[in-house]
N, C-alpha and C. Protein backbone atom coordinates (compact mmCIF):
# COMPACT_ATOMS: atom_id res chain seq x y z
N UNK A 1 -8.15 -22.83 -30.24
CA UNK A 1 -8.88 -23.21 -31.44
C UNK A 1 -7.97 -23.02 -32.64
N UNK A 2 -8.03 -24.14 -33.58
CA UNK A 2 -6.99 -23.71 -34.83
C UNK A 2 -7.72 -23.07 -35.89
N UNK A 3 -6.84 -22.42 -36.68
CA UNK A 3 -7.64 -21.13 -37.67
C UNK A 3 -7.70 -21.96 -38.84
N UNK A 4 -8.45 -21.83 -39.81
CA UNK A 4 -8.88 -22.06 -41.25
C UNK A 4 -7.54 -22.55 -41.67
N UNK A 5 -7.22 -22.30 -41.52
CA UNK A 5 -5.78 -22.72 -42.31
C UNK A 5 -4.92 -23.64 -41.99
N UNK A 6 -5.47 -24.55 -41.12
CA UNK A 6 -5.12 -25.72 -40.48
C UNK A 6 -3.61 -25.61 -39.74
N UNK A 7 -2.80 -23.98 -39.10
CA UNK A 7 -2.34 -23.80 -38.11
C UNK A 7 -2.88 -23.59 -36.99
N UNK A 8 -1.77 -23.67 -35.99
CA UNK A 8 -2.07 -23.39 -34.56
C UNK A 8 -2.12 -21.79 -34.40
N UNK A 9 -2.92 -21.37 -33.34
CA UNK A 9 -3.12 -19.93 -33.71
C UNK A 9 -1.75 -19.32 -32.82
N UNK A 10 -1.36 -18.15 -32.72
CA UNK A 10 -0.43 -17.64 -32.58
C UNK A 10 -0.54 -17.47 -30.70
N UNK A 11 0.56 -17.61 -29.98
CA UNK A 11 0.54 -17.54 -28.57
C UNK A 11 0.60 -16.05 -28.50
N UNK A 12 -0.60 -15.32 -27.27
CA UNK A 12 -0.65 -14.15 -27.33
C UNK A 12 0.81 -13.82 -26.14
N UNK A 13 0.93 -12.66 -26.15
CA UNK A 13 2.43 -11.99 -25.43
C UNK A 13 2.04 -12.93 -24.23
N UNK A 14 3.33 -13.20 -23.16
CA UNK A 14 3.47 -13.31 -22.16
C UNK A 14 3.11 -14.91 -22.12
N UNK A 15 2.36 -15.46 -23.47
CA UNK A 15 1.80 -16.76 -22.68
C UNK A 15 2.64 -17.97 -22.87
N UNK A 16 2.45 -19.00 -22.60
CA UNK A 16 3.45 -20.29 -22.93
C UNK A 16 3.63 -20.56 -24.55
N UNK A 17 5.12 -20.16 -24.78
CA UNK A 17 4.99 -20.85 -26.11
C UNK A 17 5.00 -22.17 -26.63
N UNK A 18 4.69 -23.19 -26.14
CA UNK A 18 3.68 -24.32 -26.38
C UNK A 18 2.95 -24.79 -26.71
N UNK A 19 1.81 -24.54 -27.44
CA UNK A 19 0.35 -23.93 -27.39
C UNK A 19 0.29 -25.38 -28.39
N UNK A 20 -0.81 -26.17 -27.98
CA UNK A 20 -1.28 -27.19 -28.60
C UNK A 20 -2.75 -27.10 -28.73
N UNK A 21 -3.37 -28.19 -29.83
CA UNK A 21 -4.61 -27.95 -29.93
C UNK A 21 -5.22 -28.64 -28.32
N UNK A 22 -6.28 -28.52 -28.04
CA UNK A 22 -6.97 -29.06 -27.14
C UNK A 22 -6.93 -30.81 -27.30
N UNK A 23 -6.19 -31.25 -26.06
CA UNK A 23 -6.25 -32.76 -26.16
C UNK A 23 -5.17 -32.80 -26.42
N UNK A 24 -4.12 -32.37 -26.52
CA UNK A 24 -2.85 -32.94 -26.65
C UNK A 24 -1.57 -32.40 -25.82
N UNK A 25 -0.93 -33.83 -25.56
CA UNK A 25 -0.05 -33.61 -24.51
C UNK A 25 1.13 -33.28 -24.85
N UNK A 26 2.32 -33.01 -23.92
CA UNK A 26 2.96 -32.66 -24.17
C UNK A 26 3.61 -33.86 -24.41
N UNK A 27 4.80 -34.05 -25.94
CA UNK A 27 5.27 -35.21 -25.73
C UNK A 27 6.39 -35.98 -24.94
N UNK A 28 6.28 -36.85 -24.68
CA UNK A 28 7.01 -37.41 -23.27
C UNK A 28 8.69 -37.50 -23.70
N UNK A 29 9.36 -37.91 -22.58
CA UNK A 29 11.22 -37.44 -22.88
C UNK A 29 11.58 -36.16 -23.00
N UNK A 30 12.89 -36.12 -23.22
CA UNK A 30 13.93 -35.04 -23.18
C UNK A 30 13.00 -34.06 -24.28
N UNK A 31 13.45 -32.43 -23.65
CA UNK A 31 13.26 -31.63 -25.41
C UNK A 31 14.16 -32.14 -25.91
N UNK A 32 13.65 -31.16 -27.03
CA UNK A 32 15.00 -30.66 -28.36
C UNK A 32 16.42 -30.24 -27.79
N UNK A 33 15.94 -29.44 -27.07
CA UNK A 33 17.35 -28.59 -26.25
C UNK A 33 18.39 -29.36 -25.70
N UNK A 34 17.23 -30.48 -24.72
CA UNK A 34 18.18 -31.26 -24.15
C UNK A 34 18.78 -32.25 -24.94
N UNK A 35 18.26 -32.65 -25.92
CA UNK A 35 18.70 -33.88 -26.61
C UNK A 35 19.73 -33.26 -27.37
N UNK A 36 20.13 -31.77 -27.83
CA UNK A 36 21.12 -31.39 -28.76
C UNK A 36 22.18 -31.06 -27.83
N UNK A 37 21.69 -30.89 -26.21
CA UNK A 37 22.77 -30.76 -25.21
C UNK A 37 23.79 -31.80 -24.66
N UNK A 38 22.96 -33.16 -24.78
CA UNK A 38 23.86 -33.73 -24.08
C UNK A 38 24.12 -34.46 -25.36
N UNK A 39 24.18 -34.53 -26.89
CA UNK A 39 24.59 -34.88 -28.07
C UNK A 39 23.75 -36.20 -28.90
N UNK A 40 22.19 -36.34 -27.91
CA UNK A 40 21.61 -37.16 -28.54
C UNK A 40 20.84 -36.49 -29.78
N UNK A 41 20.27 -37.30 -31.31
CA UNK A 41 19.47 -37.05 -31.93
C UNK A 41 18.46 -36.30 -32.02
N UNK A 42 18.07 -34.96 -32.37
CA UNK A 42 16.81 -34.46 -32.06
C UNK A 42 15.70 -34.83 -32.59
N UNK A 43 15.67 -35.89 -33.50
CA UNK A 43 14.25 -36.17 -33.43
C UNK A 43 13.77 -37.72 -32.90
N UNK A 44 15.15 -38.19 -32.21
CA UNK A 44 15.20 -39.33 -31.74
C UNK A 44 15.37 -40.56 -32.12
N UNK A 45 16.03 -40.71 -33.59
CA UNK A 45 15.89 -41.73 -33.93
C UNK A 45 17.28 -42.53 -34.85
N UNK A 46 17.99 -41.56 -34.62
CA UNK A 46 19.50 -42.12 -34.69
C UNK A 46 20.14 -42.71 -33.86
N UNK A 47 21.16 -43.43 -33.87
CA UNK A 47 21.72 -44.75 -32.35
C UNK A 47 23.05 -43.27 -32.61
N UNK A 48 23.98 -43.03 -31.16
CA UNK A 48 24.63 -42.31 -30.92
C UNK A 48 25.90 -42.63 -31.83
N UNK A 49 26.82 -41.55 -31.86
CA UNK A 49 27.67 -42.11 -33.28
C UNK A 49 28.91 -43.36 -32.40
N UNK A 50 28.91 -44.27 -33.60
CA UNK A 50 30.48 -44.62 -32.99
C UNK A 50 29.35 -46.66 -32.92
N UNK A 51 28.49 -46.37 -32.80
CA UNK A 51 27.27 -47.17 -32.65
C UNK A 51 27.30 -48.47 -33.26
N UNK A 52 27.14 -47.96 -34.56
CA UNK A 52 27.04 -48.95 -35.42
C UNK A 52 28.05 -49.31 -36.43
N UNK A 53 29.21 -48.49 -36.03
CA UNK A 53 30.48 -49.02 -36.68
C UNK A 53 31.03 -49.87 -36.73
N UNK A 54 31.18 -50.44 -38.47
CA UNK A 54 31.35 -51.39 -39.16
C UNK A 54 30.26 -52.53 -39.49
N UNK A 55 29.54 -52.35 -39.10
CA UNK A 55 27.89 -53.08 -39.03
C UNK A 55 27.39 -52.83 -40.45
N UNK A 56 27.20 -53.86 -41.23
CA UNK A 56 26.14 -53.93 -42.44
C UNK A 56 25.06 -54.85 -42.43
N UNK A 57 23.99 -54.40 -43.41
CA UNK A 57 23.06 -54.84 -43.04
C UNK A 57 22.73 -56.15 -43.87
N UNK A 58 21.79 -57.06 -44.03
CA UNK A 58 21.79 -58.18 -44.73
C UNK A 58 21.81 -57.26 -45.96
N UNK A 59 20.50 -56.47 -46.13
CA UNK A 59 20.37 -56.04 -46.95
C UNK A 59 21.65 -55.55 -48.54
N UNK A 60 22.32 -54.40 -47.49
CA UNK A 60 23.54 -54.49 -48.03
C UNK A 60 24.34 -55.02 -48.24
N UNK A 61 24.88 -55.66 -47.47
CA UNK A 61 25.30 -56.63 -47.98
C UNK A 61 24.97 -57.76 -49.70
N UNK A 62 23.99 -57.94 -49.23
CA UNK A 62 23.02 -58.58 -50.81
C UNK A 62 23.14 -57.65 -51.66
N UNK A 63 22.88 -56.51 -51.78
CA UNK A 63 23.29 -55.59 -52.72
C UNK A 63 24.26 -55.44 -53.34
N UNK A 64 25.36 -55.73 -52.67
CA UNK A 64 26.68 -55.77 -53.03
C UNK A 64 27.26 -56.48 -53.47
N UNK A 65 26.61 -58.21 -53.20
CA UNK A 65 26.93 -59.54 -53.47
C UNK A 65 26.79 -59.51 -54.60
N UNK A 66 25.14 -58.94 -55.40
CA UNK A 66 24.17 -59.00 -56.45
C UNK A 66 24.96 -58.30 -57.75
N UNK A 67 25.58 -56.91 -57.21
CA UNK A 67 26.17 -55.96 -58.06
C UNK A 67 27.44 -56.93 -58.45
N UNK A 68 28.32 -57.23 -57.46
CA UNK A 68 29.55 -57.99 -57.94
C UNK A 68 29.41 -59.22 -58.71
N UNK A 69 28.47 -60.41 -58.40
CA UNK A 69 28.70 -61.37 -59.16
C UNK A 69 27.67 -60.53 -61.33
N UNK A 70 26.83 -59.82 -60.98
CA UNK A 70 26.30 -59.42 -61.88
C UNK A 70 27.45 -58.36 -62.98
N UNK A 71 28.06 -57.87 -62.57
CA UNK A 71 29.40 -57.02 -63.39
C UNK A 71 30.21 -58.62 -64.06
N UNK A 72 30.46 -59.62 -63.14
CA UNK A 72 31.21 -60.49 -63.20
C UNK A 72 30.28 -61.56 -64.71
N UNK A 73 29.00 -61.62 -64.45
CA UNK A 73 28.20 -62.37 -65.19
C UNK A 73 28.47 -61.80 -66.63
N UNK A 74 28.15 -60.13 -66.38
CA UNK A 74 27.90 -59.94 -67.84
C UNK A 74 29.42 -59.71 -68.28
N UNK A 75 30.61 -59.40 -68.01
CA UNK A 75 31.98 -59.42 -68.50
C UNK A 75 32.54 -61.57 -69.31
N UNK A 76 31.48 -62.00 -68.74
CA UNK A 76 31.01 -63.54 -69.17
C UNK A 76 30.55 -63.28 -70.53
N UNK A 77 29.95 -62.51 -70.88
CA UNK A 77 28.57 -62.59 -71.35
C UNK A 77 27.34 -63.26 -71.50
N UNK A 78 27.17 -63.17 -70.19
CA UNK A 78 25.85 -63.91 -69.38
C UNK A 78 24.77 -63.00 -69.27
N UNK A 79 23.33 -63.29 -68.93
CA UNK A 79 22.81 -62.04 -68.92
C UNK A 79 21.89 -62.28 -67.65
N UNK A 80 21.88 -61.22 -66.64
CA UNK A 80 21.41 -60.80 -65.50
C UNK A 80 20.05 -61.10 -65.18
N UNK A 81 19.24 -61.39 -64.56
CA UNK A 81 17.85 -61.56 -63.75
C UNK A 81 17.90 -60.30 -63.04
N UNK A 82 16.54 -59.77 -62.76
CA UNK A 82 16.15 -59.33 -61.52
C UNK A 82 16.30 -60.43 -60.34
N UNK A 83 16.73 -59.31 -59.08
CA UNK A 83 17.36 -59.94 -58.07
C UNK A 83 16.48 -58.88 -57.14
N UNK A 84 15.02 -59.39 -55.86
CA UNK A 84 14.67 -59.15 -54.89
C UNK A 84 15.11 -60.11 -53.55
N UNK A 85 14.59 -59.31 -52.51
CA UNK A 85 13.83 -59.93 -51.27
C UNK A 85 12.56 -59.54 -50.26
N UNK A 86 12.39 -60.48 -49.94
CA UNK A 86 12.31 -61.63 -49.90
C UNK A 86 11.61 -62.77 -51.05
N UNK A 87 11.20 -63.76 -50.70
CA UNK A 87 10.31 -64.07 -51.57
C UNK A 87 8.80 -63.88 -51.52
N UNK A 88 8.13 -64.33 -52.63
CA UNK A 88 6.93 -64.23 -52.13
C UNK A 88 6.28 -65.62 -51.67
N UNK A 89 6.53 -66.09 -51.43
CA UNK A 89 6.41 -67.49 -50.83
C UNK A 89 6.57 -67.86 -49.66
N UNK A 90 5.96 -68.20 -48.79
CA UNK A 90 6.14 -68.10 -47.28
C UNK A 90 7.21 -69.53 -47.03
N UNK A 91 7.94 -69.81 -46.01
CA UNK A 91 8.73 -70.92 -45.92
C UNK A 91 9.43 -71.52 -47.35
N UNK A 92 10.35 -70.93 -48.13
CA UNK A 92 11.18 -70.68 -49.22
C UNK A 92 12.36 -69.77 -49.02
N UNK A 93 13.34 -70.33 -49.70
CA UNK A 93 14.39 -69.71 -49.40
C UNK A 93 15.02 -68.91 -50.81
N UNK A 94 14.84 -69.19 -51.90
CA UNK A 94 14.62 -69.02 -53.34
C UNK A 94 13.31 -69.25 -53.75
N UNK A 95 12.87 -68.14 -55.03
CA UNK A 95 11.85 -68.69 -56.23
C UNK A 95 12.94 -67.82 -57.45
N UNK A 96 12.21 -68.61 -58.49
CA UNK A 96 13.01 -67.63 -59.73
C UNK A 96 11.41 -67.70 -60.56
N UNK A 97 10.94 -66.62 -61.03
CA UNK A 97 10.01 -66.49 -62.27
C UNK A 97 9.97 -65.49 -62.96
N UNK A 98 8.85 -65.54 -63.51
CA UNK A 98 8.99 -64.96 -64.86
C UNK A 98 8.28 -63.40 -64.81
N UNK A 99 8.42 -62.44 -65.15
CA UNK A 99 7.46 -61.00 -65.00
C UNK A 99 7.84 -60.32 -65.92
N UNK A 100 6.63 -59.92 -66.84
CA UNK A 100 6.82 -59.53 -68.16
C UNK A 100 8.46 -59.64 -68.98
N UNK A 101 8.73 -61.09 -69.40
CA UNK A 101 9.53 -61.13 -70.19
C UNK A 101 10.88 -61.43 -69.36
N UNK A 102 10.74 -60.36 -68.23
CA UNK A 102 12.21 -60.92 -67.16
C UNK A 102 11.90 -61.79 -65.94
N UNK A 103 13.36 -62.51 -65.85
CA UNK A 103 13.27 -63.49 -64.56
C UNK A 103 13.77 -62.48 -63.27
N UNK A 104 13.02 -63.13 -62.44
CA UNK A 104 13.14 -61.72 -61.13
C UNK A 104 13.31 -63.32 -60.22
N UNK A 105 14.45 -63.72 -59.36
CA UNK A 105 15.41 -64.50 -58.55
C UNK A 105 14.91 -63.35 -57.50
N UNK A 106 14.11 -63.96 -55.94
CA UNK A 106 14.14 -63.62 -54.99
C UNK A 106 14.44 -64.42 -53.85
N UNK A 107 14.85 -64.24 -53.08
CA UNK A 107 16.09 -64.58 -52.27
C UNK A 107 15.66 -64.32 -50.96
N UNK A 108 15.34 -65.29 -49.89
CA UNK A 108 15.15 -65.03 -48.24
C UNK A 108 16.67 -64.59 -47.46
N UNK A 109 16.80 -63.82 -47.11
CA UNK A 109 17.99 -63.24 -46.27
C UNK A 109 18.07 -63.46 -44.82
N UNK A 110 17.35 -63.08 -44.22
CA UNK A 110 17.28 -63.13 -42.69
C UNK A 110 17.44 -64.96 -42.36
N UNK A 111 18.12 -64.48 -41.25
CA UNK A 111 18.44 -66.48 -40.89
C UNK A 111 19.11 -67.34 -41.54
N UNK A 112 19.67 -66.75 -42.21
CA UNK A 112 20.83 -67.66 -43.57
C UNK A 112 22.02 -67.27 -43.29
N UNK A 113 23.26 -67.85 -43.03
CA UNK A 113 24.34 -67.66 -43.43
C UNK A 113 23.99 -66.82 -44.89
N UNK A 114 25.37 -65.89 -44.72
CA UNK A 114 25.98 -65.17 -46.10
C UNK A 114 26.33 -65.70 -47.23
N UNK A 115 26.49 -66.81 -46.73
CA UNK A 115 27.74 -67.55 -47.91
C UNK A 115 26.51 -68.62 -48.86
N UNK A 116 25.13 -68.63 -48.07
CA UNK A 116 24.14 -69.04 -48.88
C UNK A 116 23.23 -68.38 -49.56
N UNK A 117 23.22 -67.19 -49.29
CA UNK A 117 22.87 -66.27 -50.11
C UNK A 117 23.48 -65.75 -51.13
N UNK A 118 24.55 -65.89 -51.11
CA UNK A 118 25.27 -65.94 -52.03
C UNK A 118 25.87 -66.96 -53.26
N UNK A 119 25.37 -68.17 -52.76
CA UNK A 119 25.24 -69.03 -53.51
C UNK A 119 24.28 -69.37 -54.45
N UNK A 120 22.38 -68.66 -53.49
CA UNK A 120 21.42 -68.54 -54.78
C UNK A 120 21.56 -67.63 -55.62
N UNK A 121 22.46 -66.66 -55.39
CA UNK A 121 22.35 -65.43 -56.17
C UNK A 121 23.32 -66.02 -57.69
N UNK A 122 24.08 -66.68 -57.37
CA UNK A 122 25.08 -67.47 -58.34
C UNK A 122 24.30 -68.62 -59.18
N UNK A 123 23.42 -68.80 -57.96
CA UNK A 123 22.54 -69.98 -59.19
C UNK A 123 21.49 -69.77 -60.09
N UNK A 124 21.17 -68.30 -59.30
CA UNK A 124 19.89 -67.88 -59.81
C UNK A 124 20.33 -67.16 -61.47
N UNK A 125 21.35 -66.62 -61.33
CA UNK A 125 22.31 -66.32 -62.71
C UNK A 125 22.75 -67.65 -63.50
N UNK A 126 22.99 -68.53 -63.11
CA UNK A 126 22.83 -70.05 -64.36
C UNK A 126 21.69 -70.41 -64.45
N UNK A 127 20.80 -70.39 -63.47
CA UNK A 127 19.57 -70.88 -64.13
C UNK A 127 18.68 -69.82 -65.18
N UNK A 128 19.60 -68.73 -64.86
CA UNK A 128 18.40 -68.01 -66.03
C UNK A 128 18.90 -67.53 -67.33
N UNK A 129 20.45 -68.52 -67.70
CA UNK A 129 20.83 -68.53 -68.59
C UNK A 129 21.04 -69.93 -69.44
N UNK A 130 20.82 -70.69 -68.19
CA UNK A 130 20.33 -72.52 -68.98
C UNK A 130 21.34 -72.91 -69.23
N UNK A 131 22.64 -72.33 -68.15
CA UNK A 131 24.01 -73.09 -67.71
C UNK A 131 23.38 -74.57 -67.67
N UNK A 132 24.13 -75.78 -67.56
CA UNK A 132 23.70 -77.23 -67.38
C UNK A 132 24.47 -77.48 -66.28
N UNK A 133 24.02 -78.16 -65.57
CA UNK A 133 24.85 -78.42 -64.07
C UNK A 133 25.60 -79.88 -65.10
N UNK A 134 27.18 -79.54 -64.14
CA UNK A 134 28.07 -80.07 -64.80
C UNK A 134 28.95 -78.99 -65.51
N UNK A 135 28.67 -78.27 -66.72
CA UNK A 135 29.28 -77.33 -67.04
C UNK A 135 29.26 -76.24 -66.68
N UNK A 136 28.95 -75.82 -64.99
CA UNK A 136 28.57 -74.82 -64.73
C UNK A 136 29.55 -74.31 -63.48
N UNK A 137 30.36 -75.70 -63.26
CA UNK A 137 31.78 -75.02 -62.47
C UNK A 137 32.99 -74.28 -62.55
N UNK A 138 33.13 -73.79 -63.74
CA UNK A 138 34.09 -73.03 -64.01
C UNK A 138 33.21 -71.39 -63.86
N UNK A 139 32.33 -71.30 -64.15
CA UNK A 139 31.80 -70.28 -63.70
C UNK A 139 31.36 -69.37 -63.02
N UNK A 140 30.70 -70.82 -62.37
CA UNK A 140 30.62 -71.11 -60.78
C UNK A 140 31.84 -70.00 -60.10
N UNK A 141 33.17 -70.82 -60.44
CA UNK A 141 33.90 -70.51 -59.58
C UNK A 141 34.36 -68.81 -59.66
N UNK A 142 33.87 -68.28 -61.01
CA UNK A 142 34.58 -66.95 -61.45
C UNK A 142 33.32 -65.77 -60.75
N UNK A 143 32.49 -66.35 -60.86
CA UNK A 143 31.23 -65.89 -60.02
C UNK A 143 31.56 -65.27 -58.14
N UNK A 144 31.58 -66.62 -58.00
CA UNK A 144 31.86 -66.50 -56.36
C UNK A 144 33.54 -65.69 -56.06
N UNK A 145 34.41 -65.79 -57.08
CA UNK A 145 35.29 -64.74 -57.11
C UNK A 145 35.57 -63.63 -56.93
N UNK A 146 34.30 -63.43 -57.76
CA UNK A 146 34.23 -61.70 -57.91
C UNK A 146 33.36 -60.96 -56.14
N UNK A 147 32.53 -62.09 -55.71
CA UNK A 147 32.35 -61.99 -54.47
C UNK A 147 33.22 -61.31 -53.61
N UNK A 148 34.14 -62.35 -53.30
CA UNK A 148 35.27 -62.78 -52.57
C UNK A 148 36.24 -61.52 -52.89
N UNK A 149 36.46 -61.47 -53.87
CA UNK A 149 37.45 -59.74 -54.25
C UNK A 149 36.40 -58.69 -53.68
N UNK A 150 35.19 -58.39 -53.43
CA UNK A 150 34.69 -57.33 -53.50
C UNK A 150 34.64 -57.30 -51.71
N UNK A 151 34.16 -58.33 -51.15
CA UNK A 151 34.34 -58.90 -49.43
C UNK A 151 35.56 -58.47 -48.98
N UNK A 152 36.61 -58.98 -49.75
CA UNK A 152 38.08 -58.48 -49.46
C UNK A 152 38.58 -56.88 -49.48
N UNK A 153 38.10 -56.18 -50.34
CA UNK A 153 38.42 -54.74 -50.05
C UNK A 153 37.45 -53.83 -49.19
N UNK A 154 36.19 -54.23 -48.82
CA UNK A 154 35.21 -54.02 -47.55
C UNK A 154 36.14 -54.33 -46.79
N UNK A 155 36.88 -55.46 -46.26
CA UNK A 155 37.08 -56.53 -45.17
C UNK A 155 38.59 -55.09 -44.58
């Protein structure tokens, strides 16, 4: 029975230290012991080391894309959008609108090449500065630059 105090009550001498409320099992797999013995995770939910090396995630990746062409925008003096994902739009790959006063550019990641995500993120920064297509390739190109330098010292 558990005490007022919403612990488990204390195992008297000699008995199993285990002690669960009534109805509950023991949970299934390795202990603790074993999992710190043979060098897996003890609470199970890390991949073993060595695993996921060099692996990034879309996520991060986009983060990184977002930060670089955005340092690059405002050394322009261009000025930045909010940048999410996904969108809120089901079957869309971009929206850009408006939320109190700022433009917030959200961006579908999963199932896209990199190099197109990275391209709305570049457009989503001229369109929310009212670049004119046509005059918007030289920028363009200093944009996707700063990409490309930041890919390169990851790489």
């Amino acid at each position: 029975m558990w005490t007022s105090g919403g612990r488990p009550p204390e195992p008297a001498a000699g008995t199993d230290t285990d002690a669960r409320p009534p109805g509950r099992a023991k949970p299934a797999g390795p202990s603790v012991a074993r999992r710190q013995t043979v060098g897996i995770d003890p609470v199970g939910l890390s991949p073993p080391k060595g695993m996921i090396g060099g692996m990034a995630s879309d996520t991060v990746n986009f983060s990184a894309a977002v930060r670089a062409v955005a340092q690059e925008a405002r050394s322009l003096g261009l000025a930045v959008p909010g940048f999410r994902s996904p969108p809120g739009l089901a079957g869309v790959d971009r929206t850009i609108r408006q939320s109190r006063g700022a433009l917030i550019v959200a961006i579908r990641l999963r199932g896209r090449p990199f190099a197109d995500v990275v391209a709305d993120v570049v457009d989503g920064i001229l369109v929310a500065n009212g670049v004119p297509r046509g005059r918007d390739l030289g920028i363009r190109r200093q944009l996707l630059a700063a990409v490309e330098a930041v890919s390169c010292r990851a790489a």
